[in-house]
N, C-alpha and C. Protein backbone atom coordinates (compact mmCIF):
# COMPACT_ATOMS: atom_id res chain seq x y z
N UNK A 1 29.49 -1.57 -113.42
CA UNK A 1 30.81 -1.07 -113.12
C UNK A 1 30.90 -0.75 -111.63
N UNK A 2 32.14 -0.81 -111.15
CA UNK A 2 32.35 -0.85 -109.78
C UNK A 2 33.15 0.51 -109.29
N UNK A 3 32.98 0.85 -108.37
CA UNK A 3 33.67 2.02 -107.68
C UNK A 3 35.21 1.90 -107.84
N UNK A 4 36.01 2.90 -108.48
CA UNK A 4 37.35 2.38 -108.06
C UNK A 4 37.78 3.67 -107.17
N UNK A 5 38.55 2.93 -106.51
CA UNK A 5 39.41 3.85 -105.14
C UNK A 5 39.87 4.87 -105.81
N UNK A 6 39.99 6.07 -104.67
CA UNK A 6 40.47 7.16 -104.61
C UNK A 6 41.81 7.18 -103.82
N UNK A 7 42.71 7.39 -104.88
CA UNK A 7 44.04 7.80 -104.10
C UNK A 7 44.38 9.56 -103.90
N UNK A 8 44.76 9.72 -103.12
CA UNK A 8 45.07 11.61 -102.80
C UNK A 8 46.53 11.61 -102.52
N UNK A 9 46.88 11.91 -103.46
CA UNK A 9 48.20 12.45 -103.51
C UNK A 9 48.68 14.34 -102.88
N UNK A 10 48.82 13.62 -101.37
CA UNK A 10 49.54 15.12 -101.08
C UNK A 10 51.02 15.41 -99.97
N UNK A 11 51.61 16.17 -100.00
CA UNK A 11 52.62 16.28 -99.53
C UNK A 11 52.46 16.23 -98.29
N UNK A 12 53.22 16.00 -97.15
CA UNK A 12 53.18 15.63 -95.34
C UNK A 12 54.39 16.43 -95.29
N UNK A 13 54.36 17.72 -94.04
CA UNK A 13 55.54 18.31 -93.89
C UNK A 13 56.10 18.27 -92.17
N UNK A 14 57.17 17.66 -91.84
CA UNK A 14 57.74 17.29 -91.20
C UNK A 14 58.63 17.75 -90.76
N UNK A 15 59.28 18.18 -89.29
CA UNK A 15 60.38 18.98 -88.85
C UNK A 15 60.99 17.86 -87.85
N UNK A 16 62.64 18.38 -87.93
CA UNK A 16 63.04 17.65 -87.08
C UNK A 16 63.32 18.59 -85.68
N UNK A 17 64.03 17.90 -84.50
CA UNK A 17 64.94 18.64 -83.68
C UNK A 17 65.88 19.66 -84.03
N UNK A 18 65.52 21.20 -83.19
CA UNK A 18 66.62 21.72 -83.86
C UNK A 18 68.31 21.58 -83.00
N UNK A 19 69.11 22.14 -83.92
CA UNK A 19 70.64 22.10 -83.33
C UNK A 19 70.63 23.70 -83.67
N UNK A 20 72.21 23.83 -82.60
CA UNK A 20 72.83 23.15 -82.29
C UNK A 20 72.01 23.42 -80.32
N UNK A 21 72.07 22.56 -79.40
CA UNK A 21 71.30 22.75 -77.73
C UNK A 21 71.91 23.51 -76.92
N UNK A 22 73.42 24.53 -77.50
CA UNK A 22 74.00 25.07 -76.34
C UNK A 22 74.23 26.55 -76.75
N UNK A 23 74.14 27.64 -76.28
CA UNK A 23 74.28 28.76 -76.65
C UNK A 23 75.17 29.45 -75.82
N UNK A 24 75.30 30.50 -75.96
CA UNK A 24 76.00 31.29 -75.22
C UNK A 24 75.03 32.60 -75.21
N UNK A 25 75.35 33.44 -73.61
CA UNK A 25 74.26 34.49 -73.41
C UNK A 25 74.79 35.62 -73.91
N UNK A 26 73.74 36.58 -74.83
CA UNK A 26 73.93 37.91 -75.67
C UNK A 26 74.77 37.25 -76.58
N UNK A 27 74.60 35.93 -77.47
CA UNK A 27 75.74 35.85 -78.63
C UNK A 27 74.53 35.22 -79.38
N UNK A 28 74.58 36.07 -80.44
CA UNK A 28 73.42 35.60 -81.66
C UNK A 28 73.90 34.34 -82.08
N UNK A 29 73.09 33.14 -82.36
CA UNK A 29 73.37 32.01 -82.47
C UNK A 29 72.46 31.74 -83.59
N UNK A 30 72.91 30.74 -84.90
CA UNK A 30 72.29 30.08 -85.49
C UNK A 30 71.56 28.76 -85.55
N UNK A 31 70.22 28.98 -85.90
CA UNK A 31 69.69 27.39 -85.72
C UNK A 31 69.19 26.61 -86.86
N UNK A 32 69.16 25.68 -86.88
CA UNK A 32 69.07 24.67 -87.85
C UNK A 32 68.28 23.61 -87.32
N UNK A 33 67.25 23.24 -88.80
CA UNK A 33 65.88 22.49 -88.93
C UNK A 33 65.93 21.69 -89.75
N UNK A 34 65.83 20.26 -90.06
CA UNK A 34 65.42 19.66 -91.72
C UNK A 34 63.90 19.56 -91.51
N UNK A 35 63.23 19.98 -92.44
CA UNK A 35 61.93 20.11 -92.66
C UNK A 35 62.18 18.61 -93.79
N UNK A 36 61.00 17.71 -93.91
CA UNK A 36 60.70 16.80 -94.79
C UNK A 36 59.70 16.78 -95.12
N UNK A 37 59.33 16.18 -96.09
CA UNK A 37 58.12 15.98 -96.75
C UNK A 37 57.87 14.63 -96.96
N UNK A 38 57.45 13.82 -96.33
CA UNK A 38 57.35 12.33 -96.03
C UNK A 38 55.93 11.84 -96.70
N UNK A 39 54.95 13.01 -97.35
CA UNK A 39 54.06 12.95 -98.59
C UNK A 39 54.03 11.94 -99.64
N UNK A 40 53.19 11.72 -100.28
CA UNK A 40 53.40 11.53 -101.57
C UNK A 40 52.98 12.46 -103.01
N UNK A 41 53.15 13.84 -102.74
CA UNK A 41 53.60 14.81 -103.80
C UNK A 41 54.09 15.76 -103.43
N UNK A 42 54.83 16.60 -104.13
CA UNK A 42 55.67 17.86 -103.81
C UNK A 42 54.89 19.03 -103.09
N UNK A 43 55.70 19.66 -102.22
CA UNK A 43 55.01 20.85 -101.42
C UNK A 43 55.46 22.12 -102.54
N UNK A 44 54.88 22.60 -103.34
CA UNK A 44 55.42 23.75 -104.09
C UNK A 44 55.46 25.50 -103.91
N UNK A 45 56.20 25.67 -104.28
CA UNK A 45 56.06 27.24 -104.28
C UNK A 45 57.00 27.58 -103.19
N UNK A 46 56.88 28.98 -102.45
CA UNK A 46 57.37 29.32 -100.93
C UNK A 46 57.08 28.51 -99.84
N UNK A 47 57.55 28.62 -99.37
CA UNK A 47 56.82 27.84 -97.82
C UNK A 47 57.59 28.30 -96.58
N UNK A 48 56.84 29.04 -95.88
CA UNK A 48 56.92 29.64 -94.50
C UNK A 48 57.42 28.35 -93.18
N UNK A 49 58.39 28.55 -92.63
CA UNK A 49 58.72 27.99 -91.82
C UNK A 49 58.85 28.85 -90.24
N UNK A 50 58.41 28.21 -89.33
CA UNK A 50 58.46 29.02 -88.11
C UNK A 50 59.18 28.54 -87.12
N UNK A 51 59.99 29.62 -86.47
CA UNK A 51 61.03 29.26 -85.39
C UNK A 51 60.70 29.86 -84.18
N UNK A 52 60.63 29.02 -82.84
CA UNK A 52 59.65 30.10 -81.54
C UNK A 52 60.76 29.42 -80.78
N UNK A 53 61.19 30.55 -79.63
CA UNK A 53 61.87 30.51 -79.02
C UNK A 53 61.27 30.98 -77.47
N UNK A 54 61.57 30.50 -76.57
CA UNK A 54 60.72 30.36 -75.04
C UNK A 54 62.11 30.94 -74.19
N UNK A 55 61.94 31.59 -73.58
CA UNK A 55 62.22 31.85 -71.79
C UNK A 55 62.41 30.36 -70.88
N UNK A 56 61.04 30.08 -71.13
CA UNK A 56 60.37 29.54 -70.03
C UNK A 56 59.89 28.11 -70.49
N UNK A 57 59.31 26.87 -69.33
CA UNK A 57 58.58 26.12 -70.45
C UNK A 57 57.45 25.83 -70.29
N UNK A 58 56.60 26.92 -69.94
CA UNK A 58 55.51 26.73 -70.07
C UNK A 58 54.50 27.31 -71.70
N UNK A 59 55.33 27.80 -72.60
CA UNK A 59 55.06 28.09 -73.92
C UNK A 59 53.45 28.50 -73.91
N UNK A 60 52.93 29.33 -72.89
CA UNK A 60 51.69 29.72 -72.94
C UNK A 60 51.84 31.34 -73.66
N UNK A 61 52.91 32.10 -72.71
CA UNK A 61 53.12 33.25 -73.08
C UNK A 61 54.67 33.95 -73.61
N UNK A 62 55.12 35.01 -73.42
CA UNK A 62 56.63 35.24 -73.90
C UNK A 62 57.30 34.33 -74.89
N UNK A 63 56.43 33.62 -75.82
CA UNK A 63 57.22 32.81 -77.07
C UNK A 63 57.37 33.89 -77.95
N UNK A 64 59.02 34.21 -78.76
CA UNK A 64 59.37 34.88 -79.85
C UNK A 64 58.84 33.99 -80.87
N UNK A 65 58.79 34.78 -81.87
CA UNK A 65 58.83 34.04 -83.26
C UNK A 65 59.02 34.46 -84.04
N UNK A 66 59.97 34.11 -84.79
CA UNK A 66 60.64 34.16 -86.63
C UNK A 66 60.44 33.28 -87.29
N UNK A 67 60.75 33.48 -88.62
CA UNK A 67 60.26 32.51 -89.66
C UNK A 67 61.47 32.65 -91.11
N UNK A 68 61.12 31.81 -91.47
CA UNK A 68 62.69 31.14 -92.40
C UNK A 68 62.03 30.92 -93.86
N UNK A 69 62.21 30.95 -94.98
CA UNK A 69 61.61 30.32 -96.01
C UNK A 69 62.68 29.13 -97.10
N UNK A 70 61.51 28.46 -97.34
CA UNK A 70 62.21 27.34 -98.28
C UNK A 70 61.32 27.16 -99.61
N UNK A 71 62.05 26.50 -100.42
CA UNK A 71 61.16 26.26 -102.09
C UNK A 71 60.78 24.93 -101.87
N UNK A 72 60.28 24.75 -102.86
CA UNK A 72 59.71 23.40 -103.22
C UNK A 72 60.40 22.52 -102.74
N UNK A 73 59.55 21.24 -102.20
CA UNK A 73 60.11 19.95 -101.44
C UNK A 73 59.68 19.05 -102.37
N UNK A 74 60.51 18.32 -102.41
CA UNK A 74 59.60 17.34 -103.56
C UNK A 74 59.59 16.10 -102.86
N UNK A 75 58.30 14.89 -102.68
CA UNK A 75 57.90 14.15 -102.04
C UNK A 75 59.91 13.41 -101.52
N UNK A 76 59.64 13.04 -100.75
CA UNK A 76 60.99 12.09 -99.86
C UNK A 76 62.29 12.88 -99.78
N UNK A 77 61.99 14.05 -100.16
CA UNK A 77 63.02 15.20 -100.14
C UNK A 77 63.32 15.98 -98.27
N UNK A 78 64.57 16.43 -98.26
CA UNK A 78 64.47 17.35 -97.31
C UNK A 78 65.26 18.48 -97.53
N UNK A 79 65.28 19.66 -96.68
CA UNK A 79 65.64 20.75 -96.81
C UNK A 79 65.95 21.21 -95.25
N UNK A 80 66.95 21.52 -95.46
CA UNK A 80 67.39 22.54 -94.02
C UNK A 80 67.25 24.21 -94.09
N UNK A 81 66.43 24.21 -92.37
CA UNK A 81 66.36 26.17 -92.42
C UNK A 81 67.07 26.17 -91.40
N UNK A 82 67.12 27.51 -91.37
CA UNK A 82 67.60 28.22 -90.51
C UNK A 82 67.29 29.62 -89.77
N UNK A 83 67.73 30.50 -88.87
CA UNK A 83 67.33 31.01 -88.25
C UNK A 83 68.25 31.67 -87.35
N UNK A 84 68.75 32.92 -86.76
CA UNK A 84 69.24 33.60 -85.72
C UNK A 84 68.53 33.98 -84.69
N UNK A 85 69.29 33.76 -83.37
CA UNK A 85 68.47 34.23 -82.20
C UNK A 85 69.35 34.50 -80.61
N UNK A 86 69.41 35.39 -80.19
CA UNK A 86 69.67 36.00 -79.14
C UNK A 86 69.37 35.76 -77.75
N UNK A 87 69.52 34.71 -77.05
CA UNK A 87 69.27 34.33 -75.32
C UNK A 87 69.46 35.94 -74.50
N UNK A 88 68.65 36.68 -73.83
CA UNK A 88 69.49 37.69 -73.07
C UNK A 88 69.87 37.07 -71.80
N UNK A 89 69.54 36.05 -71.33
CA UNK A 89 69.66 35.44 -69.70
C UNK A 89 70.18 33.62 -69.82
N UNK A 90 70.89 33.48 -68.81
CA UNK A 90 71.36 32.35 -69.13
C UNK A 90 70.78 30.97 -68.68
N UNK A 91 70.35 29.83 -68.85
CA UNK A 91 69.99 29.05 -67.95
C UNK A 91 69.32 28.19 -69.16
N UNK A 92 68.12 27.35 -68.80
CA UNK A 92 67.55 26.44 -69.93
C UNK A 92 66.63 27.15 -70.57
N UNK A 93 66.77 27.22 -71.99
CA UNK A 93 65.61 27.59 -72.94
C UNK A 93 64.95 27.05 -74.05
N UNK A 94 64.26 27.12 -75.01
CA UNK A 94 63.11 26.60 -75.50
C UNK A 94 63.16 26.43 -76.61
N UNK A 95 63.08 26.39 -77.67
CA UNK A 95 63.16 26.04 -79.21
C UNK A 95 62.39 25.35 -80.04
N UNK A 96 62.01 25.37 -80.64
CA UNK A 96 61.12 24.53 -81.67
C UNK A 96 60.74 25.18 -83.44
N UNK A 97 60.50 24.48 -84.38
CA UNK A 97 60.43 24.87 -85.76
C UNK A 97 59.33 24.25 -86.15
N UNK A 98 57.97 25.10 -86.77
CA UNK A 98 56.92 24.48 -87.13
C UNK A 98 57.13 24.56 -89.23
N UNK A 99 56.88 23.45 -89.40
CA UNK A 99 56.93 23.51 -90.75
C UNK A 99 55.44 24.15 -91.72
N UNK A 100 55.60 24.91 -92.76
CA UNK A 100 54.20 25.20 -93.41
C UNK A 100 53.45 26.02 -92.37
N UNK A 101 54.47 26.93 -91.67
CA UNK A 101 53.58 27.86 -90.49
C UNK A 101 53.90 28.99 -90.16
N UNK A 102 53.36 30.30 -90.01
CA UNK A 102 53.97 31.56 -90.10
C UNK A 102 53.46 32.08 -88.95
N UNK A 103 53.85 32.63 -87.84
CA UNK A 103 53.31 33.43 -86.72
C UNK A 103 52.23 33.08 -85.95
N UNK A 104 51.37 33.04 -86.93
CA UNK A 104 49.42 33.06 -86.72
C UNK A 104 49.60 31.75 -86.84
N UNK A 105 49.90 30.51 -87.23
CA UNK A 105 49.88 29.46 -87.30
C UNK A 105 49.14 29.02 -88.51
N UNK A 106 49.45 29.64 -89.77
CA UNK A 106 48.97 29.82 -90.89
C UNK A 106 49.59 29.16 -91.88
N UNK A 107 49.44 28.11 -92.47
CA UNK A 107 50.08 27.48 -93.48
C UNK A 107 49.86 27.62 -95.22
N UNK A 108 50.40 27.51 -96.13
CA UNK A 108 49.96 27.60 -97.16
C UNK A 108 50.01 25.94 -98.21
N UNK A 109 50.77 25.12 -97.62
CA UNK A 109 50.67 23.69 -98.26
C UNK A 109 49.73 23.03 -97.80
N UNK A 110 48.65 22.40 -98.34
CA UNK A 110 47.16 21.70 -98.31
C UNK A 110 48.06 19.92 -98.07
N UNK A 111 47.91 19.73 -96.75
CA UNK A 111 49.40 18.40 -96.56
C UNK A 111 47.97 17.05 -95.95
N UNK A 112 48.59 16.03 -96.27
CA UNK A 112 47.81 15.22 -95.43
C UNK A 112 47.35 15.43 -94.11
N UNK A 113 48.21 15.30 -93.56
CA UNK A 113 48.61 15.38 -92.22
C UNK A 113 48.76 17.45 -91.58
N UNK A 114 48.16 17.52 -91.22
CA UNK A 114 48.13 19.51 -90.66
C UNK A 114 48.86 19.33 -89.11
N UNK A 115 48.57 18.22 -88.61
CA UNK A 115 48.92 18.43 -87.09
C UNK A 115 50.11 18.05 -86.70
N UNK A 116 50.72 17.40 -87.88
CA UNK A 116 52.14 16.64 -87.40
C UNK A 116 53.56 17.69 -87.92
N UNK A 117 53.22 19.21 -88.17
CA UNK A 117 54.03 19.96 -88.43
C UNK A 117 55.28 20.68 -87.62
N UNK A 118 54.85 20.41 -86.39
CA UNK A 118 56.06 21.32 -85.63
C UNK A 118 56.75 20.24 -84.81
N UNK A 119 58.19 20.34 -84.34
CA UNK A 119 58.79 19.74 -83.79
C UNK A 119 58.73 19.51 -82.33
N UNK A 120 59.18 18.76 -81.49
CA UNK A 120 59.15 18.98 -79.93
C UNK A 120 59.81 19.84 -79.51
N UNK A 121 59.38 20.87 -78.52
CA UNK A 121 60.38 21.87 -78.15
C UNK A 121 61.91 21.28 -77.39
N UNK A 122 62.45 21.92 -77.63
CA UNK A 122 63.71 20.95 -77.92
C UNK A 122 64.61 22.41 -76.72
N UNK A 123 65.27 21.34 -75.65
CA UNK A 123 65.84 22.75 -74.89
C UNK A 123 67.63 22.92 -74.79
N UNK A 124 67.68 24.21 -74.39
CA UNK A 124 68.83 24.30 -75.07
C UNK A 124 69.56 25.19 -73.85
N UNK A 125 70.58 25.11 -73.93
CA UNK A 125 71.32 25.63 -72.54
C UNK A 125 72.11 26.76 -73.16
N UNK A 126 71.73 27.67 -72.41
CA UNK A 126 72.49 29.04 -72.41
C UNK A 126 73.43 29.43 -71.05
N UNK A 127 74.77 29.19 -71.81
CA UNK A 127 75.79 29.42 -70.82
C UNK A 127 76.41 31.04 -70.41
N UNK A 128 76.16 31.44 -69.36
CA UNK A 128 76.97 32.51 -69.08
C UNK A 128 77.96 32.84 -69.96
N UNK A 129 78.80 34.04 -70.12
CA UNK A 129 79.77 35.01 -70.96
C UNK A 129 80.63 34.15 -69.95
N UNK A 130 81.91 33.73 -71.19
CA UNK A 130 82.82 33.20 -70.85
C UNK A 130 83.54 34.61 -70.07
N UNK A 131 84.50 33.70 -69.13
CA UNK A 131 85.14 34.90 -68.27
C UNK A 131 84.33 35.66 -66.80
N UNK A 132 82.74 35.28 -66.81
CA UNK A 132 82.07 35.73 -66.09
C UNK A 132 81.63 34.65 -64.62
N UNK A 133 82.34 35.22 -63.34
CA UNK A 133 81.77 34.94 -62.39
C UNK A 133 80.68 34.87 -61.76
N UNK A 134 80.11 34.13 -61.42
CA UNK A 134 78.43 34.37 -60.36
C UNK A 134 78.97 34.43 -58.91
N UNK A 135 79.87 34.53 -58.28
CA UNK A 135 80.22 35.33 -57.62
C UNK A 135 81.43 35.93 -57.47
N UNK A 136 81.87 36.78 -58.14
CA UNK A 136 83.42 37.15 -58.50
C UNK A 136 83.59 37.49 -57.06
N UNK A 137 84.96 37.50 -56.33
CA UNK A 137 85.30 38.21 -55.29
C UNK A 137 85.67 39.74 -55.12
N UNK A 138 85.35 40.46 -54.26
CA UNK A 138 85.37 41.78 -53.52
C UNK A 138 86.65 42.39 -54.07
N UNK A 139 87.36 41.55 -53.37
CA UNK A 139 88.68 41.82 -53.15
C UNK A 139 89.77 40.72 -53.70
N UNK A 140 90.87 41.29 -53.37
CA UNK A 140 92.07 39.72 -53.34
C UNK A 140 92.62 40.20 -51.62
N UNK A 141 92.41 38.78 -51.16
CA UNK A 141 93.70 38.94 -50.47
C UNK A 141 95.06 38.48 -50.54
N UNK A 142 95.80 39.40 -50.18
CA UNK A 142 97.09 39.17 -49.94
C UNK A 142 98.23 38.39 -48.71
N UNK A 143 98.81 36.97 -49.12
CA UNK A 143 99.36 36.47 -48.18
C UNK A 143 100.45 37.62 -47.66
N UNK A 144 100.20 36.88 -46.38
CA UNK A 144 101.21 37.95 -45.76
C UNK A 144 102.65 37.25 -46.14
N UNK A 145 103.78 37.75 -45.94
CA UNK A 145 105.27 37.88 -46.33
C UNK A 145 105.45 36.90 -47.41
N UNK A 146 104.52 36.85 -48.46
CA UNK A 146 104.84 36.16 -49.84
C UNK A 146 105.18 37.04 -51.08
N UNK A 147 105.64 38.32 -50.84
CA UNK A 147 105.74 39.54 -51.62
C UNK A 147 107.17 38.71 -52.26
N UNK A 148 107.70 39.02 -53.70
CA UNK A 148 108.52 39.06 -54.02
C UNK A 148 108.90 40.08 -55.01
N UNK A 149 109.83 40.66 -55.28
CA UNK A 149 110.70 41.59 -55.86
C UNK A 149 110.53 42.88 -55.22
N UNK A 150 110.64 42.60 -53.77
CA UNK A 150 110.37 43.84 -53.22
C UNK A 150 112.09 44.69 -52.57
N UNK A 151 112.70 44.61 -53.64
CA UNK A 151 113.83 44.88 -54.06
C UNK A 151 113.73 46.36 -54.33
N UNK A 152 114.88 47.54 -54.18
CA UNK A 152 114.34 48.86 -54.61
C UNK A 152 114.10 48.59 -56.09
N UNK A 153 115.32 47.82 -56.63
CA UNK A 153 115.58 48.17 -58.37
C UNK A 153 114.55 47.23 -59.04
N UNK A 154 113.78 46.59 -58.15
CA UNK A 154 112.50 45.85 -59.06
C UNK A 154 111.52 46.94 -59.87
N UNK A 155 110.61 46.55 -60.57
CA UNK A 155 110.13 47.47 -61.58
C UNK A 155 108.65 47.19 -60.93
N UNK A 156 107.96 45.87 -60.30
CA UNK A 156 106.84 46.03 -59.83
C UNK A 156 106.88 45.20 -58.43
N UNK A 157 105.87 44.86 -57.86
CA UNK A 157 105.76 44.36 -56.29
C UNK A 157 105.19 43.06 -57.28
N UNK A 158 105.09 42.22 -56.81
CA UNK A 158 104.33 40.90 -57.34
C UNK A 158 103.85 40.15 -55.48
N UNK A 159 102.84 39.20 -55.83
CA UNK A 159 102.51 38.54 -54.49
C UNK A 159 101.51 37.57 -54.81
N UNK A 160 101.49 36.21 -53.66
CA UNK A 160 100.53 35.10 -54.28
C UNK A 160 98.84 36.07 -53.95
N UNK A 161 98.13 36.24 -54.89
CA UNK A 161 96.47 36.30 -54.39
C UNK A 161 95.89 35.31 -54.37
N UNK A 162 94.97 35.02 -52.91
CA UNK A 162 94.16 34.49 -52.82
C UNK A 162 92.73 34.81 -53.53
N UNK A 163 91.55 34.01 -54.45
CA UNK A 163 90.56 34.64 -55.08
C UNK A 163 90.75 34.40 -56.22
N UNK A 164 92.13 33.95 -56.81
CA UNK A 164 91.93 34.22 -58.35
C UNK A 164 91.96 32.26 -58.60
N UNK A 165 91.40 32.57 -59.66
CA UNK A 165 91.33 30.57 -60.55
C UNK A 165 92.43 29.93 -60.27
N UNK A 166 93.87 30.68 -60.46
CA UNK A 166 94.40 29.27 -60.68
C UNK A 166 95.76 30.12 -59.15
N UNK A 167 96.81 29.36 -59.94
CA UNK A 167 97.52 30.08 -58.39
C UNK A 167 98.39 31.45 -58.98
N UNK A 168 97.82 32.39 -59.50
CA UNK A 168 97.84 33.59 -60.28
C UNK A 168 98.51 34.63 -59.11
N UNK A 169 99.58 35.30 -59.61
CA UNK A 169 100.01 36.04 -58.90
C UNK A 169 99.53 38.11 -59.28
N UNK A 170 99.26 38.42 -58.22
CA UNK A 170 98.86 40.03 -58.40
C UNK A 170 100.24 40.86 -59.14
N UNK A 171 100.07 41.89 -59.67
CA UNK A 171 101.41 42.59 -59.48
C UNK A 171 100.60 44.13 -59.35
N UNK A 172 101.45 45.03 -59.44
CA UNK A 172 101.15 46.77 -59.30
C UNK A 172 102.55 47.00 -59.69
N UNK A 173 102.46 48.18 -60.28
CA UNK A 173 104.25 48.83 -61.02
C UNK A 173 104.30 49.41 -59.78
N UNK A 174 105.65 49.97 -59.35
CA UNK A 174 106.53 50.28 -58.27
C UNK A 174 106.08 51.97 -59.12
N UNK A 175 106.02 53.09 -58.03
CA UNK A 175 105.79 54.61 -58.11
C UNK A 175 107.93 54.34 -58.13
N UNK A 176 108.18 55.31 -58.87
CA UNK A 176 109.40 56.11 -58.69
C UNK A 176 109.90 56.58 -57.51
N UNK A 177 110.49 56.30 -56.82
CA UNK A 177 110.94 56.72 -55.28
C UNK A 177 110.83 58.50 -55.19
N UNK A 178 110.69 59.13 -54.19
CA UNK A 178 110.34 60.70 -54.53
C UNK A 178 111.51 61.12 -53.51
N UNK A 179 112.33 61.77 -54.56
CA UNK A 179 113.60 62.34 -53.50
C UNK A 179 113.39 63.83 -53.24
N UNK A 180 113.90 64.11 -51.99
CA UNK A 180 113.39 65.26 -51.97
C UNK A 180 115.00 66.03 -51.21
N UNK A 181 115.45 67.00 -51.93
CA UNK A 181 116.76 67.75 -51.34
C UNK A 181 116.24 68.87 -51.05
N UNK A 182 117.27 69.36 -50.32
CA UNK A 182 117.19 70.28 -49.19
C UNK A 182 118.06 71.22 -50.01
């Protein structure tokens, strides 16, 4: 009798790119992962999913990390996680989702494949607070003799400012005239 082959049936867990790449700064944002199982048997039970988020991209130090859970995958199956997370500063940042991995880099599915679990860090742009200047101006100035409703019975002064976005006019309410009898 002859040797017959050994087949091993085990699950492969797989992450994609996360979404969505643009954030906004101090606005908790949700993220989203399809984890797969490209195996040939089901990943069962819980399964720890990990979400690390970078500053920076050198991912040596200052990586956050949270973690998401999902149930059973069953071989050619996928599943989407998710995750919340907070930019405090604006500019390019870091992202990535390791599948079958918790903090410590600790998995609990026994997968073919162990090394092909986490995704490419994937970067993501954090835009300044809408409304917010990087260099707002001091002041406005005021053209000279472009004042209009400078009428007594007008209710405010209005005038073109220079400084503002579009061609936006200033106003201030008019003080009550102060009469004074004798």
């Amino acid at each position: 009798m002859g040797n017959a082959p050994v087949t091993c049936s085990k699950p492969d867990l797989i992450t994609d790119a996360t979404t969505p790449t643009t954030a906004g700064i101090n606005v908790d944002q949700t993220y989203y992962s399809t984890i797969s199982n490209i195996g040939t048997a089901s990943a069962s039970g819980s399964i720890t999913h990990l979400f690390q988020y970078d500053d920076d991209a050198d991912h040596s130090a200052g990586v956050n990390n949270d973690t998401a859970t999902s149930s059973t995958i069953t071989n050619g199956a996928s599943v989407q996680v998710s995750d919340s997370h907070t930019f405090t500063t604006s500019g390019t940042k870091y992202m990535r989702v390791c599948a079958d991995n918790d903090a410590s880099f600790l998995g609990t599915v026994a997968e073919l494949d162990e090394l092909n679990n986490c995704s490419s860090w994937t970067n993501v742009t954090v835009n300044p607070a809408a409304g917010v200047c990087s260099n707002p101006p001091t002041h406005y100035v005021c053209s000279a003799g472009n004042s209009t409703n400078n009428r007594s019975s007008a209710a405010k002064w209005t005038w073109d400012c220079e400084g503002t976005i579009s061609t936006d006019q200033c106003a201030q309410p008019k003080k009550p005239p102060i009469i004074i009898e004798d």
